[in-house]
PDB file of N, CA and C in Angstrom:
ATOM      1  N   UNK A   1      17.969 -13.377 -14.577  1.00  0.00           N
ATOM      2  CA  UNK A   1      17.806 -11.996 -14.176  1.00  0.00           C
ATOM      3  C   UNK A   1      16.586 -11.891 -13.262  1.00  0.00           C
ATOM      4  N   UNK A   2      16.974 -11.176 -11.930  1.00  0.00           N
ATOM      5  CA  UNK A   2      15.510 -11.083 -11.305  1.00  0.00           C
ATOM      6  C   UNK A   2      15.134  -9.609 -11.195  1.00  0.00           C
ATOM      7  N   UNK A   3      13.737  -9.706 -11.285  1.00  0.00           N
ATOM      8  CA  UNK A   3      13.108  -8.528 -11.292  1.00  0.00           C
ATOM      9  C   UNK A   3      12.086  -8.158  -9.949  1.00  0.00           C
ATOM     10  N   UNK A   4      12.508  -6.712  -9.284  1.00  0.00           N
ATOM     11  CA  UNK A   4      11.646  -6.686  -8.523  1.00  0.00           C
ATOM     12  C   UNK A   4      10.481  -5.639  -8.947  1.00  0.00           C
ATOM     13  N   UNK A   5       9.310  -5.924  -8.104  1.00  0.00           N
ATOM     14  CA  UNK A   5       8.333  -5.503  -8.183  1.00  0.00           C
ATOM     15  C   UNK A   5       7.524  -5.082  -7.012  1.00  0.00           C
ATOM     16  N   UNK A   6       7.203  -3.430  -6.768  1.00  0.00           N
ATOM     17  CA  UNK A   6       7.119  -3.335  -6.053  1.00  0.00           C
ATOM     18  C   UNK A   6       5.500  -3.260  -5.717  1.00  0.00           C
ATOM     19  N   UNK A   7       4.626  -3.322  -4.435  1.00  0.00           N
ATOM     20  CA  UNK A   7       3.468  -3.085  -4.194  1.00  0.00           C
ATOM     21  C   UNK A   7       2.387  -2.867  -3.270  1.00  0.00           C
ATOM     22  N   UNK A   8       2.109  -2.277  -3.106  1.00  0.00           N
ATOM     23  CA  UNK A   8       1.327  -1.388  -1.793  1.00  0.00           C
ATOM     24  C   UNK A   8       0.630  -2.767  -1.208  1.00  0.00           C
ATOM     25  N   UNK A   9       1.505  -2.949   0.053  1.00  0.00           N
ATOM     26  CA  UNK A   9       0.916  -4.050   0.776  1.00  0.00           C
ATOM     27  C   UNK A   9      -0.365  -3.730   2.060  1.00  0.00           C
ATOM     28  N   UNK A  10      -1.143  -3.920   1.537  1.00  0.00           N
ATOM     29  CA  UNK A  10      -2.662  -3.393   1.931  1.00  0.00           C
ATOM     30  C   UNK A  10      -2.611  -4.164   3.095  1.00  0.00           C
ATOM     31  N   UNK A  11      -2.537  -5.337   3.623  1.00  0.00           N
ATOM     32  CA  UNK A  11      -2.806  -5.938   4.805  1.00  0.00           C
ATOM     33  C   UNK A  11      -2.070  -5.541   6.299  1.00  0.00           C
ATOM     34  N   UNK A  12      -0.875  -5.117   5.662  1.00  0.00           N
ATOM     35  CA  UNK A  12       0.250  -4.007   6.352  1.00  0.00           C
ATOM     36  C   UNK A  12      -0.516  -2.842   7.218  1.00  0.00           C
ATOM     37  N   UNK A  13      -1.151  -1.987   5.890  1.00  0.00           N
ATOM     38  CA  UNK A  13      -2.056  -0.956   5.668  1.00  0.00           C
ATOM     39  C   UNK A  13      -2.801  -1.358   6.974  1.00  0.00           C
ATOM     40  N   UNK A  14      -3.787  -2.198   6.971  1.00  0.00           N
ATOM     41  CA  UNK A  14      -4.933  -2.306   7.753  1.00  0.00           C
ATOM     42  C   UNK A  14      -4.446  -2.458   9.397  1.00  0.00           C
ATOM     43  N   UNK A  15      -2.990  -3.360   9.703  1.00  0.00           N
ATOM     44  CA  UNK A  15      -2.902  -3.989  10.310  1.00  0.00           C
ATOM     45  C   UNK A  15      -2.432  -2.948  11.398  1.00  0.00           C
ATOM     46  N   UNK A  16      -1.857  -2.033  10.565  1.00  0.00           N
ATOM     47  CA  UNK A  16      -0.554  -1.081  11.291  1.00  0.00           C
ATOM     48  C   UNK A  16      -2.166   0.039  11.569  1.00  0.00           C
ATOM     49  N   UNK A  17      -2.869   0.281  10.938  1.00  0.00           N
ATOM     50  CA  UNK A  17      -3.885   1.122  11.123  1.00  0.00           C
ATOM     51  C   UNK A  17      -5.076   0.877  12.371  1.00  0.00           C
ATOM     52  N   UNK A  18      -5.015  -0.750  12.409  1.00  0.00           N
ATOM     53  CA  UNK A  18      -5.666  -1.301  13.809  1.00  0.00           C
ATOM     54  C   UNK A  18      -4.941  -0.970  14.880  1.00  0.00           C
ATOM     55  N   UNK A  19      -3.588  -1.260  14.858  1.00  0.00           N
ATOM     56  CA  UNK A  19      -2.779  -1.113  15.648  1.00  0.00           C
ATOM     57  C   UNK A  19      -2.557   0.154  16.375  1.00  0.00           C
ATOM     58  N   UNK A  20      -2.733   1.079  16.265  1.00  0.00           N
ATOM     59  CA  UNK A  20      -3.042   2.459  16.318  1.00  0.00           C
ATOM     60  C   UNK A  20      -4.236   3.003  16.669  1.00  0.00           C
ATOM     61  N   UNK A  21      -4.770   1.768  16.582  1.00  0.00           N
ATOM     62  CA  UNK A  21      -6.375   2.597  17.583  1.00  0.00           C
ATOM     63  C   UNK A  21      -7.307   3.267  16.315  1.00  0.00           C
ATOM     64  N   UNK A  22      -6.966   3.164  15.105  1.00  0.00           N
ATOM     65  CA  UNK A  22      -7.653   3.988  14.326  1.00  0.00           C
ATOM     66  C   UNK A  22      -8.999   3.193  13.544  1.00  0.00           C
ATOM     67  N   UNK A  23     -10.236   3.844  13.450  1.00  0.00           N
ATOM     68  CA  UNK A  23     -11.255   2.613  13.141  1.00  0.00           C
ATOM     69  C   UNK A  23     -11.047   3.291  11.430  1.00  0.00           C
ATOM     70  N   UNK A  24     -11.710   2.890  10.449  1.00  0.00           N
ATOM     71  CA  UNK A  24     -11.713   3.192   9.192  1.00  0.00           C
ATOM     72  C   UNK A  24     -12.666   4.300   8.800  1.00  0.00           C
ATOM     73  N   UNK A  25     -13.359   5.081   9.758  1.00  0.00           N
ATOM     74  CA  UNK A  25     -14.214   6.349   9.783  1.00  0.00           C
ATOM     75  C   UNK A  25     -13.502   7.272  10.168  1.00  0.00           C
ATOM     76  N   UNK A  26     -12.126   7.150  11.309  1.00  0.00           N
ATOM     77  CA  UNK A  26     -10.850   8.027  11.807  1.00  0.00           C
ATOM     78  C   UNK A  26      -9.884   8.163  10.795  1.00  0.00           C
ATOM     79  N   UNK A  27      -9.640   7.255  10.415  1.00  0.00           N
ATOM     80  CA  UNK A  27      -8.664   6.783   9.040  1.00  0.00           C
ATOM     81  C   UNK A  27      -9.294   7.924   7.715  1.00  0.00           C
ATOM     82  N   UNK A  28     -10.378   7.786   7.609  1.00  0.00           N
ATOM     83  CA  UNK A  28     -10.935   8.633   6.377  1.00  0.00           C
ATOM     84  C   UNK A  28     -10.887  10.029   6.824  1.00  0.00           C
ATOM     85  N   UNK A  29     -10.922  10.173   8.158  1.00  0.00           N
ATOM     86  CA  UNK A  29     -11.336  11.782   8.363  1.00  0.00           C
ATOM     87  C   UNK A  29     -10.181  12.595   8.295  1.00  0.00           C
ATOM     88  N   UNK A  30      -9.110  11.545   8.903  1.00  0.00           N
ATOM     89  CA  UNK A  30      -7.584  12.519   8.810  1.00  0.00           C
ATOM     90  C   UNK A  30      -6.836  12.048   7.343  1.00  0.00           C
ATOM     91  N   UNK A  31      -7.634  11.863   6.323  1.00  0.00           N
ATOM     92  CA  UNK A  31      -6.771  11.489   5.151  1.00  0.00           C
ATOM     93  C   UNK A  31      -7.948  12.735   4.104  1.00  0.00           C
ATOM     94  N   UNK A  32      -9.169  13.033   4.810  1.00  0.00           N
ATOM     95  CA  UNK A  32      -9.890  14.368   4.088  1.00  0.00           C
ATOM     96  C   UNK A  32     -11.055  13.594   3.037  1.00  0.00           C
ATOM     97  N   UNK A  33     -11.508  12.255   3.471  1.00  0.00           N
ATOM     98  CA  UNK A  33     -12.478  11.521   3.114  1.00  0.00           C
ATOM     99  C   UNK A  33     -13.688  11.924   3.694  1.00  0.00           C
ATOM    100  N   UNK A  34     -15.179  12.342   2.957  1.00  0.00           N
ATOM    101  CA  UNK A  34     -16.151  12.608   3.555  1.00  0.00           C
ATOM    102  C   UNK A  34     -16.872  11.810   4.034  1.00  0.00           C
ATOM    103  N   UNK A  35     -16.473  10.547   4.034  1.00  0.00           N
ATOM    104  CA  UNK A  35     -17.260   9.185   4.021  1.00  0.00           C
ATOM    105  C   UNK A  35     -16.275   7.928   4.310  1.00  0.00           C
ATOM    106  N   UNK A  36     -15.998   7.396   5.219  1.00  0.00           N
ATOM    107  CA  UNK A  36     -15.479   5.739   5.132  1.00  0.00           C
ATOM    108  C   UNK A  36     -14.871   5.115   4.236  1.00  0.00           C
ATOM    109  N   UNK A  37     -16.181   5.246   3.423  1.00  0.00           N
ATOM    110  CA  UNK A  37     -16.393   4.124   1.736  1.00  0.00           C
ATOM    111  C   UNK A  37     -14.989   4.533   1.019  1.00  0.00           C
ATOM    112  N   UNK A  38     -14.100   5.798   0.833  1.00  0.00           N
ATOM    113  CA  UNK A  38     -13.681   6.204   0.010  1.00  0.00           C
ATOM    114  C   UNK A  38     -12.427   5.619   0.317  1.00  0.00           C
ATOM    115  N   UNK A  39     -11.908   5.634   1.560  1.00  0.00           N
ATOM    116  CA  UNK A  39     -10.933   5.155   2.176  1.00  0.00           C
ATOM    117  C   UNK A  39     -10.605   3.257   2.574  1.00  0.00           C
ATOM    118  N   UNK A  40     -12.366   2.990   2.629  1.00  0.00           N
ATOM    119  CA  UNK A  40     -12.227   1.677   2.552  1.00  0.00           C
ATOM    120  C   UNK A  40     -11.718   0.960   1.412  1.00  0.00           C
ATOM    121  N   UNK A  41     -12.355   2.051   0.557  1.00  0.00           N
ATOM    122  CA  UNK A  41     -12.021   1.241  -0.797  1.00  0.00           C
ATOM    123  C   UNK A  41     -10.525   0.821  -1.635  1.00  0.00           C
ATOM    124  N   UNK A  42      -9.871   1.777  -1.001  1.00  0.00           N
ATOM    125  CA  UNK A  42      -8.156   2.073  -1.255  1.00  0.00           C
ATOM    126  C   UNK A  42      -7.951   0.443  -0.333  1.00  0.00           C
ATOM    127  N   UNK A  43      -8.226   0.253   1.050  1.00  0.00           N
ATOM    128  CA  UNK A  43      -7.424  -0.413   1.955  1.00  0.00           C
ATOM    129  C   UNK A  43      -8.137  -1.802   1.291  1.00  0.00           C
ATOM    130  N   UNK A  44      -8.497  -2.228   0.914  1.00  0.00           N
ATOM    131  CA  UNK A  44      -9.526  -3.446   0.403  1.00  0.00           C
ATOM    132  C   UNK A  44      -8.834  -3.446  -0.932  1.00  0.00           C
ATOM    133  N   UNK A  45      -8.336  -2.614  -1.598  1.00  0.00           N
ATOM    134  CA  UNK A  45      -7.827  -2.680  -3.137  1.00  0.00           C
ATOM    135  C   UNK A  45      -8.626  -3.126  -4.291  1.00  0.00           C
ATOM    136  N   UNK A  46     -10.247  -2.316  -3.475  1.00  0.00           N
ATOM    137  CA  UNK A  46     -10.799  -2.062  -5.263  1.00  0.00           C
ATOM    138  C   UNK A  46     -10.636  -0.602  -5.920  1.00  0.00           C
ATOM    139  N   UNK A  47      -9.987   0.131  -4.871  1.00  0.00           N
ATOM    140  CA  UNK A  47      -9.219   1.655  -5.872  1.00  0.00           C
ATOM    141  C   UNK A  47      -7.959   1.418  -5.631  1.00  0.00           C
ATOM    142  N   UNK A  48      -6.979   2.480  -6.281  1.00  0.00           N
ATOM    143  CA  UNK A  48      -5.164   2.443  -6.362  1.00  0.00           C
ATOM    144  C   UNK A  48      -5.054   3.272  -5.328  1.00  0.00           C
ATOM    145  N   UNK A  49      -4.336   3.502  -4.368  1.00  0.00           N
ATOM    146  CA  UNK A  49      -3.696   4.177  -3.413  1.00  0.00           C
ATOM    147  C   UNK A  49      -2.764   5.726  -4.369  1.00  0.00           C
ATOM    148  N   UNK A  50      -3.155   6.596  -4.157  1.00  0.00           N
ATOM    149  CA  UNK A  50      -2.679   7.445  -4.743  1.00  0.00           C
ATOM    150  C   UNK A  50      -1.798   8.192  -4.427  1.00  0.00           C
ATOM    151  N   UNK A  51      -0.134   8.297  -4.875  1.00  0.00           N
ATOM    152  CA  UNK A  51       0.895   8.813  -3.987  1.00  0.00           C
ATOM    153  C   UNK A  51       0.797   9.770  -2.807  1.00  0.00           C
ATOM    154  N   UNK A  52       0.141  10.539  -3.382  1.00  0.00           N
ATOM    155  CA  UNK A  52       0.024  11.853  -2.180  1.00  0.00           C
ATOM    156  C   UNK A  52      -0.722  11.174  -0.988  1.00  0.00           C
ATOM    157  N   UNK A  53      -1.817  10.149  -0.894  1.00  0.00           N
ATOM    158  CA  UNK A  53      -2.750  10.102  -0.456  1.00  0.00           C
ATOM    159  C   UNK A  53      -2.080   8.430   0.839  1.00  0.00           C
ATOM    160  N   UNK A  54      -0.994   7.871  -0.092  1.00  0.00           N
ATOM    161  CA  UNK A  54       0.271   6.481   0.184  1.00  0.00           C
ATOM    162  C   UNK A  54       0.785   7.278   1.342  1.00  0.00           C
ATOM    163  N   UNK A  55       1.015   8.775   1.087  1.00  0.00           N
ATOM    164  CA  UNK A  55       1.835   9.757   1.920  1.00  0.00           C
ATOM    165  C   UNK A  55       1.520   9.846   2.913  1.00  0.00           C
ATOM    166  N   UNK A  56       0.732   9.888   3.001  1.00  0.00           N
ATOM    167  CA  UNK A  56      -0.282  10.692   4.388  1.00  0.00           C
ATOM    168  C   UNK A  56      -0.419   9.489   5.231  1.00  0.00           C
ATOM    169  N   UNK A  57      -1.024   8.406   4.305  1.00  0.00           N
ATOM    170  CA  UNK A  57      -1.061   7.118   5.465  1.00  0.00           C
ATOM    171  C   UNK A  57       0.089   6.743   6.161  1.00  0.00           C
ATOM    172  N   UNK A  58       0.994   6.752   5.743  1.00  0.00           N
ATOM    173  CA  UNK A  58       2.391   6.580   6.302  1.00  0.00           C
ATOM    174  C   UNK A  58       2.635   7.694   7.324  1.00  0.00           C
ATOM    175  N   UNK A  59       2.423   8.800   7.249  1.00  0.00           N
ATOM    176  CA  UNK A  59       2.472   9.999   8.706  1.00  0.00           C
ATOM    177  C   UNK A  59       1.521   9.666   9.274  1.00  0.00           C
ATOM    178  N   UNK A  60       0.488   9.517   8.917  1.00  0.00           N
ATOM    179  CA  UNK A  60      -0.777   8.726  10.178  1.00  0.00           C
ATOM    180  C   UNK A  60      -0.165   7.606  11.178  1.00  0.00           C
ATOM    181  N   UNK A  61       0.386   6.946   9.826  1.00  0.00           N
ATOM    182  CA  UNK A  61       0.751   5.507  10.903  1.00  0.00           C
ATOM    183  C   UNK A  61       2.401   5.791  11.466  1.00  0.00           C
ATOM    184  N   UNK A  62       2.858   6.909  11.497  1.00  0.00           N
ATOM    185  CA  UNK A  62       4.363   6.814  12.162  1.00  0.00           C
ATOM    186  C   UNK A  62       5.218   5.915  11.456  1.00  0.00           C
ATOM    187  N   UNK A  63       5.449   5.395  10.013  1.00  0.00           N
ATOM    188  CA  UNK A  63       5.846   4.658   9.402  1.00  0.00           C
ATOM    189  C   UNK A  63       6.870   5.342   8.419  1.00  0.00           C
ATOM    190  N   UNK A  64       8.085   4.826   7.759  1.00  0.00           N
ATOM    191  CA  UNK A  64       8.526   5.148   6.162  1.00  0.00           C
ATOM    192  C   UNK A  64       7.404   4.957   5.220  1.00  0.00           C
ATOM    193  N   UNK A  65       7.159   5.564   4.302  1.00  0.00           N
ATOM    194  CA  UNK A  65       6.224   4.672   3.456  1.00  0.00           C
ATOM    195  C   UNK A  65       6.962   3.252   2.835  1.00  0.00           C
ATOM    196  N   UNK A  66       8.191   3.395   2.632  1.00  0.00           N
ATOM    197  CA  UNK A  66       8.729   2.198   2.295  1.00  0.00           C
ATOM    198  C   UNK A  66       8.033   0.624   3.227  1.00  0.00           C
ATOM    199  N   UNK A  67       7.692   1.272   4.227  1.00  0.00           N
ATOM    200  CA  UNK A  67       7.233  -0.193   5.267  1.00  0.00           C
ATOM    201  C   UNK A  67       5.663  -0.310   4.387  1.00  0.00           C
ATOM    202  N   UNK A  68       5.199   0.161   3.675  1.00  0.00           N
ATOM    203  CA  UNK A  68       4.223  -0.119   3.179  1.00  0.00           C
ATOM    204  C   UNK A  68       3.673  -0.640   1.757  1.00  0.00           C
ATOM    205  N   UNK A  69       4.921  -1.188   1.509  1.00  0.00           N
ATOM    206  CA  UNK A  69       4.991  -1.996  -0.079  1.00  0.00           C
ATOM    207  C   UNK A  69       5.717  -3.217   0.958  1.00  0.00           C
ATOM    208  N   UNK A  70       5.569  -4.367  -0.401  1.00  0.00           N
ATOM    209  CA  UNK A  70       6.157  -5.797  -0.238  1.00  0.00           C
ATOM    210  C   UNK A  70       6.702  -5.771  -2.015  1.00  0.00           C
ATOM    211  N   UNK A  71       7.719  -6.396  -1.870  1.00  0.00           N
ATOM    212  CA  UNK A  71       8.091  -6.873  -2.877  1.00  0.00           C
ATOM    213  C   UNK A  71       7.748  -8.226  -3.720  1.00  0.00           C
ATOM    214  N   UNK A  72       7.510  -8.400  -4.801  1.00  0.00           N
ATOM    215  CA  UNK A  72       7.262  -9.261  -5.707  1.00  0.00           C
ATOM    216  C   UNK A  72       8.677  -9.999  -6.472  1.00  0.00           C
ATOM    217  N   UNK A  73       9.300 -10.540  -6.182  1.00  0.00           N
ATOM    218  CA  UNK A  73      10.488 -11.213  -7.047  1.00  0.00           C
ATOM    219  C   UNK A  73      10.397 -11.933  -8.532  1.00  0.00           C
ATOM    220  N   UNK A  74      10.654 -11.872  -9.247  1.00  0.00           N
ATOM    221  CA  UNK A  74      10.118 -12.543 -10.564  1.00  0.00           C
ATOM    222  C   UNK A  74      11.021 -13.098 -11.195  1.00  0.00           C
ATOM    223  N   UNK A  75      11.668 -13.707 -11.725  1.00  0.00           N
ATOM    224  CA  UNK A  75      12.990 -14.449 -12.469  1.00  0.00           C
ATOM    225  C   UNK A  75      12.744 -14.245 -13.697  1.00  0.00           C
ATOM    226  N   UNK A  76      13.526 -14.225 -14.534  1.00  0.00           N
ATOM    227  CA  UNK A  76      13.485 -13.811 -15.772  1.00  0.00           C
ATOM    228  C   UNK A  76      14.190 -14.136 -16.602  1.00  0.00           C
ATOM    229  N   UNK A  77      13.890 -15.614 -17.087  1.00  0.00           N
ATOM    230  CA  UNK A  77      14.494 -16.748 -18.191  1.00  0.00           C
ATOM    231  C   UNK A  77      15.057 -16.018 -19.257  1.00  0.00           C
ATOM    232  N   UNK A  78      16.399 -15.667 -19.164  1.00  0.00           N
ATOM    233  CA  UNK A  78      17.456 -15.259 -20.423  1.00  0.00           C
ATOM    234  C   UNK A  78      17.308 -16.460 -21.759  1.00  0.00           C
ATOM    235  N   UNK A  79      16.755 -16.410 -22.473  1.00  0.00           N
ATOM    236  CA  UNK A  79      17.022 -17.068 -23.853  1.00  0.00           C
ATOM    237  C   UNK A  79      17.974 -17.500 -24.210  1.00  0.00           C
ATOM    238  N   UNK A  80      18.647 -18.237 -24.903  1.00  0.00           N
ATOM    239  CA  UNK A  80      19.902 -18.916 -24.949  1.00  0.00           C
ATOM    240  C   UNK A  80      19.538 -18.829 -26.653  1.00  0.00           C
ATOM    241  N   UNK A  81      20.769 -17.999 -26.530  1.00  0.00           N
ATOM    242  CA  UNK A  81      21.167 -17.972 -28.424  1.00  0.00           C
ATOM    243  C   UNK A  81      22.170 -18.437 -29.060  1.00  0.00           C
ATOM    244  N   UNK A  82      21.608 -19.192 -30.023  1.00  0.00           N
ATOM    245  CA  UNK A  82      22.722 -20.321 -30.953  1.00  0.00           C
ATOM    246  C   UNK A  82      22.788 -19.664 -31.950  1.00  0.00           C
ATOM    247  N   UNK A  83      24.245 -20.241 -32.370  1.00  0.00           N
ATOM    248  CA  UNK A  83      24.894 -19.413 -33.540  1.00  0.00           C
ATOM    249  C   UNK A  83      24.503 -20.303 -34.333  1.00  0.00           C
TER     250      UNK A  83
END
């Protein structure tokens, strides 16, 4: 059985956000950050990206938000039961 797993692919984040001309002080100002730090900290992944907040980056960047997760695949060893 495989299992997916989904997860805010941060390097995406940064890459698609360079790409766009946007520095990480522009990035904070149109997401309603008073400071850089707050926004850096999401794209670096020492805070969680917070849906509403997943939202917005994705209309910033002209994106689905779907383009902004990667998937994790995991397999999942079924047990074998003897009678």
């Amino acid at each position: 059985m495989e299992i997916k797993i989904k997860k805010v692919d941060l390097e995406k984040i940064k890459a698609l956000r360079k790409k766009a001309g946007l520095s990480l002080e522009e990035m904070a100002r149109l997401l309603g950050y008073e400071s850089q730090n707050g926004y850096y900290y999401l794209e670096i992944g020492r805070g969680k990206f917070p849906a509403e907040t997943l939202a917005k980056v994705a209309d910033i960047l002209e994106v689905s938000i779907n383009e902004l997760f990667f998937e994790n695949k995991i397999t999942k060893m079924a047990k074998e039961q003897t009678a």
